[in-house]
C-alpha atoms as a PDB file:
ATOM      1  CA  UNK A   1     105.767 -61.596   0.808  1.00  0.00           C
ATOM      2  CA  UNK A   2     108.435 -62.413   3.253  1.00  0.00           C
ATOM      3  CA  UNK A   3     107.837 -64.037   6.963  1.00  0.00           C
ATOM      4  CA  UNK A   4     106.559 -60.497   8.630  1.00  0.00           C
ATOM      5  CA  UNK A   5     103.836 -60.354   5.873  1.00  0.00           C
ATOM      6  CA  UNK A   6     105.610 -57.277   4.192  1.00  0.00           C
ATOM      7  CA  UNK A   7     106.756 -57.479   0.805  1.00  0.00           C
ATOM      8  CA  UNK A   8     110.394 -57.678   0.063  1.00  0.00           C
ATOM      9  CA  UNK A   9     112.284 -54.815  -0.122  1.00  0.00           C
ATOM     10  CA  UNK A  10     114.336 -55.843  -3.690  1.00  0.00           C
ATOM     11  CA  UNK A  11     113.469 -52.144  -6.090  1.00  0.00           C
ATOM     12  CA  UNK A  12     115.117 -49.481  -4.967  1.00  0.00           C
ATOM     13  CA  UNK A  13     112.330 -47.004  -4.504  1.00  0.00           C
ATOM     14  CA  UNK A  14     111.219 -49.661  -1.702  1.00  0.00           C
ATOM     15  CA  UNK A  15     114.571 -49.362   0.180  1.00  0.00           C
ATOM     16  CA  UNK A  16     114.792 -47.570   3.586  1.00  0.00           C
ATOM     17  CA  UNK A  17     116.484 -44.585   3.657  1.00  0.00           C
ATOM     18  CA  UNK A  18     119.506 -46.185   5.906  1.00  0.00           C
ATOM     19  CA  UNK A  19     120.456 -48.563   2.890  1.00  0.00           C
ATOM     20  CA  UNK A  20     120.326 -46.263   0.250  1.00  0.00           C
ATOM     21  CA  UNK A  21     122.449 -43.857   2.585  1.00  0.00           C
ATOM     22  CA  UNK A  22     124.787 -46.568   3.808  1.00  0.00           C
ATOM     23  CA  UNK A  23     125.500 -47.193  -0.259  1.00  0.00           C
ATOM     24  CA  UNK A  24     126.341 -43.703  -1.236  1.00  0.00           C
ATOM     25  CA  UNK A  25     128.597 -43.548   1.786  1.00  0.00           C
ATOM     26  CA  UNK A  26     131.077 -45.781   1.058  1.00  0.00           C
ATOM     27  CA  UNK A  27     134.041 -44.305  -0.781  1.00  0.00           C
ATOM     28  CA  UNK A  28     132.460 -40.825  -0.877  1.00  0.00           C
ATOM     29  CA  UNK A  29     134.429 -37.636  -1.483  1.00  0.00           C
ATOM     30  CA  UNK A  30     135.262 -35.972   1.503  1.00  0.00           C
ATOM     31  CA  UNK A  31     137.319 -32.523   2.078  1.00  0.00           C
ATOM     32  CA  UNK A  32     139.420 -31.032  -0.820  1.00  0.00           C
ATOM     33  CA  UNK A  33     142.905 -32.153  -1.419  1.00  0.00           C
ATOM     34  CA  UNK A  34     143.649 -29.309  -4.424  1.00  0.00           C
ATOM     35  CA  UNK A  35     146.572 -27.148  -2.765  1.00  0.00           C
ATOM     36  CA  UNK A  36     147.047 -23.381  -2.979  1.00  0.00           C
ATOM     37  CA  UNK A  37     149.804 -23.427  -4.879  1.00  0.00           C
ATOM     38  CA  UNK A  38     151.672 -26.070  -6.990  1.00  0.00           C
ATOM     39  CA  UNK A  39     155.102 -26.971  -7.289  1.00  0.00           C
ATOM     40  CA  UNK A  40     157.724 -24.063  -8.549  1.00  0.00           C
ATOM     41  CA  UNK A  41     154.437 -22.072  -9.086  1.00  0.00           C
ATOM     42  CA  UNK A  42     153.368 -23.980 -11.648  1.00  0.00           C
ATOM     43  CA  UNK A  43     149.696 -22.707 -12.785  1.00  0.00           C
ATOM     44  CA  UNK A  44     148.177 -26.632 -12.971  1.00  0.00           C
ATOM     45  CA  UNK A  45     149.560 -30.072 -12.774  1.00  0.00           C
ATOM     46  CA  UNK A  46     149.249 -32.312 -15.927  1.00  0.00           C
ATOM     47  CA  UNK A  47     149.603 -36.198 -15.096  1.00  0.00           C
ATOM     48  CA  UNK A  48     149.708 -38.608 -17.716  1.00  0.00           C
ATOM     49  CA  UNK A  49     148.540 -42.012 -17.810  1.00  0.00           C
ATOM     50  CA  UNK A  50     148.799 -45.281 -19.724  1.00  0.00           C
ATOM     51  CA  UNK A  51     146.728 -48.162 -18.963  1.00  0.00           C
ATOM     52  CA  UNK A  52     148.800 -50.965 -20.150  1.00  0.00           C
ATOM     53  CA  UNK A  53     146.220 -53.294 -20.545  1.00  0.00           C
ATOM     54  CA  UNK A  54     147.933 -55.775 -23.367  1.00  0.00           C
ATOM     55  CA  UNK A  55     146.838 -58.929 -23.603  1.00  0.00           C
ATOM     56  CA  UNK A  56     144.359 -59.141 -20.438  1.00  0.00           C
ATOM     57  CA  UNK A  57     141.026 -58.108 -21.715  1.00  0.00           C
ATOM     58  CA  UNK A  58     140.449 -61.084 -24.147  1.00  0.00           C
ATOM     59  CA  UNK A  59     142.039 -63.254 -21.319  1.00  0.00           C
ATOM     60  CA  UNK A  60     139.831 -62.113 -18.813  1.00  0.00           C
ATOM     61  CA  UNK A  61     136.727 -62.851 -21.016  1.00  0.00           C
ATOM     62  CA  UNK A  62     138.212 -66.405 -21.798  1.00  0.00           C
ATOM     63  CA  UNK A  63     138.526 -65.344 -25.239  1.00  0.00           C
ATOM     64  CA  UNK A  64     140.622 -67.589 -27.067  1.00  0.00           C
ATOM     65  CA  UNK A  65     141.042 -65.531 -30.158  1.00  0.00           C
ATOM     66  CA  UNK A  66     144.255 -64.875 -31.986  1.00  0.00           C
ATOM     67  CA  UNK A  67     143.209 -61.375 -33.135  1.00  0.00           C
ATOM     68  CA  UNK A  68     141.953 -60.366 -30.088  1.00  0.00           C
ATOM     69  CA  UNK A  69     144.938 -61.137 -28.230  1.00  0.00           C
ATOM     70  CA  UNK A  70     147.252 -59.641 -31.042  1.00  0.00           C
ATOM     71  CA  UNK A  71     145.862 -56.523 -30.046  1.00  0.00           C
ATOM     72  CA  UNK A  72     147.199 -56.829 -26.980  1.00  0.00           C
ATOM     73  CA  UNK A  73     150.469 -57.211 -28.173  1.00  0.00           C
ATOM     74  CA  UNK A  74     150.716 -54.648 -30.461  1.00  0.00           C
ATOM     75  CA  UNK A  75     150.482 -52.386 -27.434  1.00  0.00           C
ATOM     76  CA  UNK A  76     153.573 -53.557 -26.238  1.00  0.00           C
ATOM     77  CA  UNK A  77     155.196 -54.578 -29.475  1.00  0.00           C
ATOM     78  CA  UNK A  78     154.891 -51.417 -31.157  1.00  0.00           C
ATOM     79  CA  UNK A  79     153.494 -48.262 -28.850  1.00  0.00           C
ATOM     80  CA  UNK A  80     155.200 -48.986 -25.930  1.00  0.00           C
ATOM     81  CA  UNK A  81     158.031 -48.002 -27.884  1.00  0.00           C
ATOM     82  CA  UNK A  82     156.622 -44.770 -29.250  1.00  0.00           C
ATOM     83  CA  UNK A  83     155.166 -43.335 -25.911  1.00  0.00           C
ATOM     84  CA  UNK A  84     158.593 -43.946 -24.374  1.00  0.00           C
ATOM     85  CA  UNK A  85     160.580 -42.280 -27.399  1.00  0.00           C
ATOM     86  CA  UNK A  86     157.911 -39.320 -27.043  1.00  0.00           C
ATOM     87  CA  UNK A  87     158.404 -38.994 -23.462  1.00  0.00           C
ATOM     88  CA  UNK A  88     161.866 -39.240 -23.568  1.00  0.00           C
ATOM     89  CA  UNK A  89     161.647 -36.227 -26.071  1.00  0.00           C
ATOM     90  CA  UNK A  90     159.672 -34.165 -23.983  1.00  0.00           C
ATOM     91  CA  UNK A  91     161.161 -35.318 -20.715  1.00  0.00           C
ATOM     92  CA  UNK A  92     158.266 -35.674 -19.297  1.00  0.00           C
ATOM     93  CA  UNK A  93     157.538 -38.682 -16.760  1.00  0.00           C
ATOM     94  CA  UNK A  94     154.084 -40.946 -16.943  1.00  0.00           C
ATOM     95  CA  UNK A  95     152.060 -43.233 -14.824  1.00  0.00           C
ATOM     96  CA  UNK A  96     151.957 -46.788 -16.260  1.00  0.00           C
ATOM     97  CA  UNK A  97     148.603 -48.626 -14.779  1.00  0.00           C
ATOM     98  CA  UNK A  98     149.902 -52.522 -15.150  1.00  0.00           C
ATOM     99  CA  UNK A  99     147.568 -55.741 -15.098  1.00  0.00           C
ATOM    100  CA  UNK A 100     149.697 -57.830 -13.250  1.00  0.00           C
ATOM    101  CA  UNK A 101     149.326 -60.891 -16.330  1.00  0.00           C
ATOM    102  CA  UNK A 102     150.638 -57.964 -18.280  1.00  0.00           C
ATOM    103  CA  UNK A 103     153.306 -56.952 -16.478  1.00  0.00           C
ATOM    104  CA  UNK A 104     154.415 -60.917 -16.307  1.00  0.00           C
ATOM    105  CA  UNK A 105     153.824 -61.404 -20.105  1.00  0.00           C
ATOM    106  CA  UNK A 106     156.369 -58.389 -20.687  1.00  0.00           C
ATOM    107  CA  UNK A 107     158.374 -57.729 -17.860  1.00  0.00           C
ATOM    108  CA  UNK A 108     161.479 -56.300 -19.452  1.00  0.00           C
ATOM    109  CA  UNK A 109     158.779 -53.411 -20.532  1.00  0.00           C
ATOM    110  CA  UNK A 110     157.701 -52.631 -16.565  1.00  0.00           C
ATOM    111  CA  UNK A 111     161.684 -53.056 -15.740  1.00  0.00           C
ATOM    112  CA  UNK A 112     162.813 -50.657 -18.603  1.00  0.00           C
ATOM    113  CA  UNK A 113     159.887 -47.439 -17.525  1.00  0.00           C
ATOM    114  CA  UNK A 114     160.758 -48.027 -13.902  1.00  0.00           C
ATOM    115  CA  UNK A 115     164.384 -46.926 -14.941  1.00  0.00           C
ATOM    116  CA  UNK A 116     163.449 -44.642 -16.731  1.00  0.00           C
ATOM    117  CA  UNK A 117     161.522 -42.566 -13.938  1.00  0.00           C
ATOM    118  CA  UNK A 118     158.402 -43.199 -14.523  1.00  0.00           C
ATOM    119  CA  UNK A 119     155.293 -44.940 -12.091  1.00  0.00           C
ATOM    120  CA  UNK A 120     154.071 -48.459 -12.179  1.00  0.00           C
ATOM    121  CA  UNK A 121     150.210 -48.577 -10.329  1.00  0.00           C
ATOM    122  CA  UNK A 122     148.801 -51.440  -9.635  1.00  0.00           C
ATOM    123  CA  UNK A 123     145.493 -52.035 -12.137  1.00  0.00           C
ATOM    124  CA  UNK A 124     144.336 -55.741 -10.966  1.00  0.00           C
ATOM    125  CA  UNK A 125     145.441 -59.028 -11.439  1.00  0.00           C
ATOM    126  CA  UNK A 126     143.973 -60.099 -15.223  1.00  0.00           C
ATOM    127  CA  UNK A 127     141.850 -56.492 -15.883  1.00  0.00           C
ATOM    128  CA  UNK A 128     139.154 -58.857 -13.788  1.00  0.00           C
ATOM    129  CA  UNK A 129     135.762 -56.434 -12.745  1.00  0.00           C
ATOM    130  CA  UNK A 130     135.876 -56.367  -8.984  1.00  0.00           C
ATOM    131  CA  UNK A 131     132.086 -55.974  -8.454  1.00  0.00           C
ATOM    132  CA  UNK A 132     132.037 -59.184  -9.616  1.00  0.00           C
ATOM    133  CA  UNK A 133     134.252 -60.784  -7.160  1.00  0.00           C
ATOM    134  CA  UNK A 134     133.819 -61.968  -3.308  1.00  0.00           C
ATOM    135  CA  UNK A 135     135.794 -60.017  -0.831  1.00  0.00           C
ATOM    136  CA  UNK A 136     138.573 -62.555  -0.164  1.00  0.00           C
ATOM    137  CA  UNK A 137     139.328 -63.086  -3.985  1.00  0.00           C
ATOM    138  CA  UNK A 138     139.312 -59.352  -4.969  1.00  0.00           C
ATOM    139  CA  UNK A 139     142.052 -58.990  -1.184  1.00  0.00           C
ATOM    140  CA  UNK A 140     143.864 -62.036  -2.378  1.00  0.00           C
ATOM    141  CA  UNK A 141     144.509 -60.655  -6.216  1.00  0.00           C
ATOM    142  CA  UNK A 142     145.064 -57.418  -5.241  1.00  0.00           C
ATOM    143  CA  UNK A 143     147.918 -57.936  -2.837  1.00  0.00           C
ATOM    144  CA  UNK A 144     149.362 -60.392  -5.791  1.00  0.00           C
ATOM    145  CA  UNK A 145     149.377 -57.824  -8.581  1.00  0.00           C
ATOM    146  CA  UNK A 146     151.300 -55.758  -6.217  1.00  0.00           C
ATOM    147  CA  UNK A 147     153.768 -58.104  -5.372  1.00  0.00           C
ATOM    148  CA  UNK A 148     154.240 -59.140  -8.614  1.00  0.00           C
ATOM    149  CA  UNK A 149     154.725 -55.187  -9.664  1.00  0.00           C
ATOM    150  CA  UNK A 150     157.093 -54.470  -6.877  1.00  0.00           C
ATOM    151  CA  UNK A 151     159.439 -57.395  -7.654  1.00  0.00           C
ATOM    152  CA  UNK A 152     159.697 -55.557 -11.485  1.00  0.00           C
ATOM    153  CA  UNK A 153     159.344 -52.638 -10.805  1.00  0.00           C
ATOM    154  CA  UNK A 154     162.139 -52.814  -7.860  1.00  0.00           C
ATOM    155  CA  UNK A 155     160.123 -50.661  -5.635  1.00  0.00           C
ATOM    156  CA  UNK A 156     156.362 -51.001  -4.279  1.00  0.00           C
ATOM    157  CA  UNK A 157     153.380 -49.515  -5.792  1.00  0.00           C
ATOM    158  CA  UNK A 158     151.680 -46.543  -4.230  1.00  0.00           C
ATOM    159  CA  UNK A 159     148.169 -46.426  -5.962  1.00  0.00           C
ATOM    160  CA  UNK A 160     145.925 -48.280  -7.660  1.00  0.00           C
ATOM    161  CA  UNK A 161     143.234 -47.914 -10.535  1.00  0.00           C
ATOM    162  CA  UNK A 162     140.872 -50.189 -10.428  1.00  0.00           C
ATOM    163  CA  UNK A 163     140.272 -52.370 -14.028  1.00  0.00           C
ATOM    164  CA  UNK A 164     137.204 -50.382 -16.115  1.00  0.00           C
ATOM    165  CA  UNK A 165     137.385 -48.216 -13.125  1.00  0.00           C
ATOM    166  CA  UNK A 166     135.009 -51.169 -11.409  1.00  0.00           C
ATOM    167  CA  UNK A 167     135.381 -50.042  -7.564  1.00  0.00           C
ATOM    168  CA  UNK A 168     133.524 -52.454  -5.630  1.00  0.00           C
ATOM    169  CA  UNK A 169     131.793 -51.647  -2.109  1.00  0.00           C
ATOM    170  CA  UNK A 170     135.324 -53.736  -0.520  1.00  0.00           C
ATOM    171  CA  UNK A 171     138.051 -51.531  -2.759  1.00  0.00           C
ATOM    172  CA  UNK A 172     138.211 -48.860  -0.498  1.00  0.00           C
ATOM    173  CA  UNK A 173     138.979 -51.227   2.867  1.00  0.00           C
ATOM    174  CA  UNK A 174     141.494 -53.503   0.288  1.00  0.00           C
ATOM    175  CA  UNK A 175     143.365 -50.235  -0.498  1.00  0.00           C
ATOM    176  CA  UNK A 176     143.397 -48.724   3.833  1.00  0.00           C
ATOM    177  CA  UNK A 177     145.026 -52.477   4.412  1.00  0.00           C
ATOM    178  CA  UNK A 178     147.491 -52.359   1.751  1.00  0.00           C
ATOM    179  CA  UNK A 179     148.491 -49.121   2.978  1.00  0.00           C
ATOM    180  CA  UNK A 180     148.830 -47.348  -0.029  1.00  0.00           C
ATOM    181  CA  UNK A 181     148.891 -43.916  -0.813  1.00  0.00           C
ATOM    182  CA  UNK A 182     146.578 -42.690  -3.550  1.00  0.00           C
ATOM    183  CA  UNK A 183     143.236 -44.166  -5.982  1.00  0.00           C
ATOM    184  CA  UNK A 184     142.307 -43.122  -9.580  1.00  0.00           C
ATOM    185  CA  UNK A 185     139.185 -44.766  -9.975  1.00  0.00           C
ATOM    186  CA  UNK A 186     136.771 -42.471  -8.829  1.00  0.00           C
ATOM    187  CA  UNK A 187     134.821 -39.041 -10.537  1.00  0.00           C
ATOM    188  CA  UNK A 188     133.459 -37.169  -7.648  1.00  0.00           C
ATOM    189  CA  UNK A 189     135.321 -33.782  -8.135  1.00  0.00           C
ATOM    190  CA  UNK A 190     137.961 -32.721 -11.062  1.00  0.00           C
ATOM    191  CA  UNK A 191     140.350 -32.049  -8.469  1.00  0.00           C
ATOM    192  CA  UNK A 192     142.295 -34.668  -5.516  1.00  0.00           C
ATOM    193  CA  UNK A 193     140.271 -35.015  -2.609  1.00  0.00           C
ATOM    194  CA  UNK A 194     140.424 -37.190   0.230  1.00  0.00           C
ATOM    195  CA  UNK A 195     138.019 -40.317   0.221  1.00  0.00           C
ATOM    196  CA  UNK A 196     135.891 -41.000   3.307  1.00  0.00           C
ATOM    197  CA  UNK A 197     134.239 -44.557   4.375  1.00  0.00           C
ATOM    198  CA  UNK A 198     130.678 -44.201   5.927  1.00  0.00           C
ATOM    199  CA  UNK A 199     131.649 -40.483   7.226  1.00  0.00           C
ATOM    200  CA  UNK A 200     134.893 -40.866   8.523  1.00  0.00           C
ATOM    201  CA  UNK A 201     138.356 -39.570   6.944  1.00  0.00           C
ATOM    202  CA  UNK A 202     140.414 -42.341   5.336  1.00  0.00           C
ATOM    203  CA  UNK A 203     143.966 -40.243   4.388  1.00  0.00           C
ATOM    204  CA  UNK A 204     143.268 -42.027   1.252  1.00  0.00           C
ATOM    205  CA  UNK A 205     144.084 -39.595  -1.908  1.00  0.00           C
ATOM    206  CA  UNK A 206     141.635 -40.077  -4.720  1.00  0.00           C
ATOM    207  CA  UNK A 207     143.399 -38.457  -8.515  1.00  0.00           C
ATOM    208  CA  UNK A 208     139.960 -38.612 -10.275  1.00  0.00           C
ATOM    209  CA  UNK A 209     139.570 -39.512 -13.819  1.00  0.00           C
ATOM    210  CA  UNK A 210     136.563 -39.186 -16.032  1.00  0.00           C
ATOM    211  CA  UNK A 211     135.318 -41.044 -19.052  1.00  0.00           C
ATOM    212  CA  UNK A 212     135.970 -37.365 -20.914  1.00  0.00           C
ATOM    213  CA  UNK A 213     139.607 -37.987 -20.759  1.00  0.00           C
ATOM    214  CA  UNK A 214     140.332 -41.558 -21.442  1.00  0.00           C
ATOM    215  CA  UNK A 215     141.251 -42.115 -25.342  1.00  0.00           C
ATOM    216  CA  UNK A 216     139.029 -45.530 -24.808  1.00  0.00           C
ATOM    217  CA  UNK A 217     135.771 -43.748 -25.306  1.00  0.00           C
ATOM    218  CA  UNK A 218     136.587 -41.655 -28.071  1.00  0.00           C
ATOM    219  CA  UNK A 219     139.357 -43.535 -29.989  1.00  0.00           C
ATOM    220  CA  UNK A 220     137.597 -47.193 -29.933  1.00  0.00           C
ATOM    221  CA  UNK A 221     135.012 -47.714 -32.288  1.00  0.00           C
ATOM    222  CA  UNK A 222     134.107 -50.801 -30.273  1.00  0.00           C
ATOM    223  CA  UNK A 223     133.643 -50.740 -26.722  1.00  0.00           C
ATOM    224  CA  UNK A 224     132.165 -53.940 -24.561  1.00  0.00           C
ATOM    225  CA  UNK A 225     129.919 -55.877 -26.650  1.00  0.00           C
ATOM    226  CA  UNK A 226     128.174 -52.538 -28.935  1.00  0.00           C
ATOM    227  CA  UNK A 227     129.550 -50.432 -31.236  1.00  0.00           C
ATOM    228  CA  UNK A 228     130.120 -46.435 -30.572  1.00  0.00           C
ATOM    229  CA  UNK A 229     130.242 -43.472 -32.903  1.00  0.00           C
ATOM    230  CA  UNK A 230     133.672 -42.940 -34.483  1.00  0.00           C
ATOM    231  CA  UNK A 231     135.172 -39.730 -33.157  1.00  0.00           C
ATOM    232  CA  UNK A 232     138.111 -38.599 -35.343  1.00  0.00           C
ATOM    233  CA  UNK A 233     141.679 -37.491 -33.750  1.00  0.00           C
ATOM    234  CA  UNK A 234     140.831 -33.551 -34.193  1.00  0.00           C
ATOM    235  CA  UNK A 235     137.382 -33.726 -32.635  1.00  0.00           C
ATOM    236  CA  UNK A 236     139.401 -35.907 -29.765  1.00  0.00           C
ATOM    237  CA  UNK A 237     142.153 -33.679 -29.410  1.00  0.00           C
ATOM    238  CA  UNK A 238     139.840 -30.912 -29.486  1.00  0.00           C
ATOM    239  CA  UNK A 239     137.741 -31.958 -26.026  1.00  0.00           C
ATOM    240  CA  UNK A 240     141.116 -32.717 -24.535  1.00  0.00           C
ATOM    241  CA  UNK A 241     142.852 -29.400 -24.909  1.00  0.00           C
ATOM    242  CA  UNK A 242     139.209 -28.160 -23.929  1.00  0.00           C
ATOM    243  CA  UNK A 243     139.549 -29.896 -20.783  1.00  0.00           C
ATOM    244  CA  UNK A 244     143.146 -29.053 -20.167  1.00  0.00           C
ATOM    245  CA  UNK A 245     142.606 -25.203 -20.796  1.00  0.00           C
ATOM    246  CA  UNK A 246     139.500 -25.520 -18.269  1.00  0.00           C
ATOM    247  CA  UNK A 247     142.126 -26.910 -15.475  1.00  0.00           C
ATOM    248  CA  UNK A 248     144.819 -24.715 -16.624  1.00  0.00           C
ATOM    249  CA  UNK A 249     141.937 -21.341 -16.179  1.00  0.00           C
ATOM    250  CA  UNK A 250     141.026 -23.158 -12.418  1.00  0.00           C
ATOM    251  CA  UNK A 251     144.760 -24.073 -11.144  1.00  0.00           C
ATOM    252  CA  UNK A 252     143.642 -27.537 -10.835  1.00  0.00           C
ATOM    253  CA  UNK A 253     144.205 -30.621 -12.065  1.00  0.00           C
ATOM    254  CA  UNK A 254     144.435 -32.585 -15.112  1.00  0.00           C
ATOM    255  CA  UNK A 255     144.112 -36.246 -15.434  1.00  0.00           C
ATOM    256  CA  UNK A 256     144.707 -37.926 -18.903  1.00  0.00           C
ATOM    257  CA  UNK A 257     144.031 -41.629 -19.400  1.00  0.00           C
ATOM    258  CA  UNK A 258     145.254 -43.358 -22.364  1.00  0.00           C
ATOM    259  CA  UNK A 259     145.885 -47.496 -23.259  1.00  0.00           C
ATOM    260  CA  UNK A 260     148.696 -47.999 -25.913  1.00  0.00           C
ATOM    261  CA  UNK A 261     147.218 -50.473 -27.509  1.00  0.00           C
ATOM    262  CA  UNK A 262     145.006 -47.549 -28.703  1.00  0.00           C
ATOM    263  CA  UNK A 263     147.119 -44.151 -28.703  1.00  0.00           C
ATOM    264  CA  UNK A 264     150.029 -45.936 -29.711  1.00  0.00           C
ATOM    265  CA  UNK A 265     148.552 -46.113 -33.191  1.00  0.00           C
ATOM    266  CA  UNK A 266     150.481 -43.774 -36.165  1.00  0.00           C
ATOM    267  CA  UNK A 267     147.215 -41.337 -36.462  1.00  0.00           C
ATOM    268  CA  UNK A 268     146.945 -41.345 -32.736  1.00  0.00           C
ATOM    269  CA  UNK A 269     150.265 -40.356 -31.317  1.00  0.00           C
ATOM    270  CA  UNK A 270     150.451 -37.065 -32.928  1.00  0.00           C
ATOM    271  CA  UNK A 271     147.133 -36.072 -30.742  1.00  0.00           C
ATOM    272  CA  UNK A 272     149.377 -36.630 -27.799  1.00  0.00           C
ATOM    273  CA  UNK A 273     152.327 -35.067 -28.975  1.00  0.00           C
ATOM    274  CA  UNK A 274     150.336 -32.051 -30.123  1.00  0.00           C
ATOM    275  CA  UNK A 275     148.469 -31.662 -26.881  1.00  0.00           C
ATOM    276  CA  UNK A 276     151.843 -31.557 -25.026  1.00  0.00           C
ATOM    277  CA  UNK A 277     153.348 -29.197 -26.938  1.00  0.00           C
ATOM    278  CA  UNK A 278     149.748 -27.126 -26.407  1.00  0.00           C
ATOM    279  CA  UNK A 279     150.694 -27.689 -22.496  1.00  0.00           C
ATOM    280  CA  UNK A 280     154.068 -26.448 -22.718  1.00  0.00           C
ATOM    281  CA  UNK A 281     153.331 -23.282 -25.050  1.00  0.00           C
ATOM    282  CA  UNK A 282     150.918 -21.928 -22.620  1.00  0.00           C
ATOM    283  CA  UNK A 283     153.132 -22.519 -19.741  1.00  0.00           C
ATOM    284  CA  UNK A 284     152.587 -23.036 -16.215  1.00  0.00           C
ATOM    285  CA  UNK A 285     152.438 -26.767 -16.142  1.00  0.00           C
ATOM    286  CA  UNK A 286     154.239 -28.959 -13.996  1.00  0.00           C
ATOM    287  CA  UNK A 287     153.878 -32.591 -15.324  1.00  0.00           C
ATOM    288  CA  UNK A 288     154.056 -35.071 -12.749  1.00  0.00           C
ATOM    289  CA  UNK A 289     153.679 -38.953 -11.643  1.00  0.00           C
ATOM    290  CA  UNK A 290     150.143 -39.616  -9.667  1.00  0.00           C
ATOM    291  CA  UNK A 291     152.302 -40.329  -6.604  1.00  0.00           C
ATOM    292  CA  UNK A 292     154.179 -36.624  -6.877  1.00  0.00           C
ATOM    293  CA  UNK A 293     150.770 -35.057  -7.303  1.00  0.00           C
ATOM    294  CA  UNK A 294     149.333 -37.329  -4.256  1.00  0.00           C
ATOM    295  CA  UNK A 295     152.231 -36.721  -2.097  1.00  0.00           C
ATOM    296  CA  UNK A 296     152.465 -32.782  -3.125  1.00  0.00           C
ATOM    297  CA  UNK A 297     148.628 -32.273  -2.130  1.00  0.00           C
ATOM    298  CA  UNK A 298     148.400 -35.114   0.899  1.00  0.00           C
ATOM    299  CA  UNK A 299     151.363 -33.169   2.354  1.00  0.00           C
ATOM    300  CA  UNK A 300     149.705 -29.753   2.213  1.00  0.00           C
ATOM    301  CA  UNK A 301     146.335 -30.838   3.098  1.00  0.00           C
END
């Protein structure tokens, strides 16, 4: 019992209804950002993305483990290299999400894809979980990683994805001061909308992802601290054609989110390569940064 006599309201079926509606309102989708038409009359846009998580993960969790972190490396070390040469091939140009520790342990690898044409977003400071930070810490690290990506990367970043996709209640106000342009964090639509904060219109673009199209879920065998079921690089490249043909029917969207530590493998790239050539056969695609996509449908909004 508290000091009025009334028990505390701690469950969540004992909130009022203006907490429970001042929750859902922050960082809630507002109007739709999907344009009529898409650039040169391309049918969808396709934008690629690489988490380049490295070396953070076990760093973040204090881990201290030489296996762990060599996993890191290897996505530097050795698929780096391939998703460049296949992009290269295809000329087709990427979004690279950078930990800021990453980006620091291999900064030749951030200068290299910014001359080459392709995005750097800021994707926190050491992959930490923002929920589980105070305000000022989560404002302090993510104005750092940005600083430390525009000093590589020879130009500021634009957008962010948050670490695991962890948005915490003070993202959205971190992102309005920083003044950037776009999130991919959020899943509230398949297509860009505009992100509102308690009601009101925040210009904010947000390029959704989903758990469906990140190679994380389907590719790892281990994921936090359980194991998941094995799903093998047909059945994978199977859901995301399915979910590329589904934006290619609607004109929309379509959001792929890979880490190279895990599609850079030998069995994996040829899912990617396959899936772009699938893109490009049916035509109609215009592949694009997050910040072309964000500035194509902010502009026409």
């Amino acid at each position: 019992m508290d000091q009025s006599g009334s028990a505390p309201q701690s469950e969540p079926w004992q909130w009022p209804e203006e907490k429970w509606r001042r929750i859902v309102g922050v960082a809630r989708a507002g109007r739709s950002l999907k344009p009529t038409a898409w650039p040169n009359g391309a049918r969808c846009a396709v934008a690629l993305s690489f988490d380049a998580d490295h070396d953070t993960i076990p760093l973040r969790d204090a881990e201290e483990s030489p296996m762990r972190i060599s996993q890191g490396q290897y996505g530097s070390r050795r698929a780096i290299p391939r998703i460049r040469k296949l992009l290269e091939r295809e000329q087709i140009p990427a979004t690279f999400f950078y930990p800021a520790v990453s980006a620091l342990l291999y900064p030749d690898e951030v200068r290299a894809l910014a001359a080459e044409g392709h995005e750097i977003g800021i994707h926190s400071w050491i992959h930490e979980r923002n929920t589980t930070l105070p305000a000022a810490a989560e404002r302090d690290l993510s104005r750092r990683a940005a600083e430390v990506l525009a000093k590589l990367a020879g130009r500021a970043p634009v957008g962010m994805r948050t670490a695991s996709w962890d948005f915490s209640p003070n993202t959205l106000a971190i992102i309005r001061e920083m003044g950037l342009l776009y999130d991919s964090s959020l899943m509230a639509d398949d297509d860009p909308y505009e992100l509102t904060d308690g009601g009101e219109p925040t210009g904010i673009v947000e390029l959704p992802p989903e758990w469906i199209r990140d190679d994380a879920v389907y590719f790892n065998m281990v994921r936090f601290s359980g194991l998941r079921p094995y799903t093998p690089p047909s059945g994978v490249e199977e859901i995301f054609r399915a979910e590329f043909d589904g934006a290619w029917e609607e004109r929309g969207l379509y959001i792929l989110t890979m880490h190279p530590h895990i599609s850079g493998h030998r069995s994996r790239m040829p899912v990617l390569a396959r899936l772009i050539a699938h893109m490009k056969a049916k035509g109609g695609s215009w592949f694009a940064t997050h910040e072309q996509v964000a500035r194509w449908c902010k502009e026409r909004a």
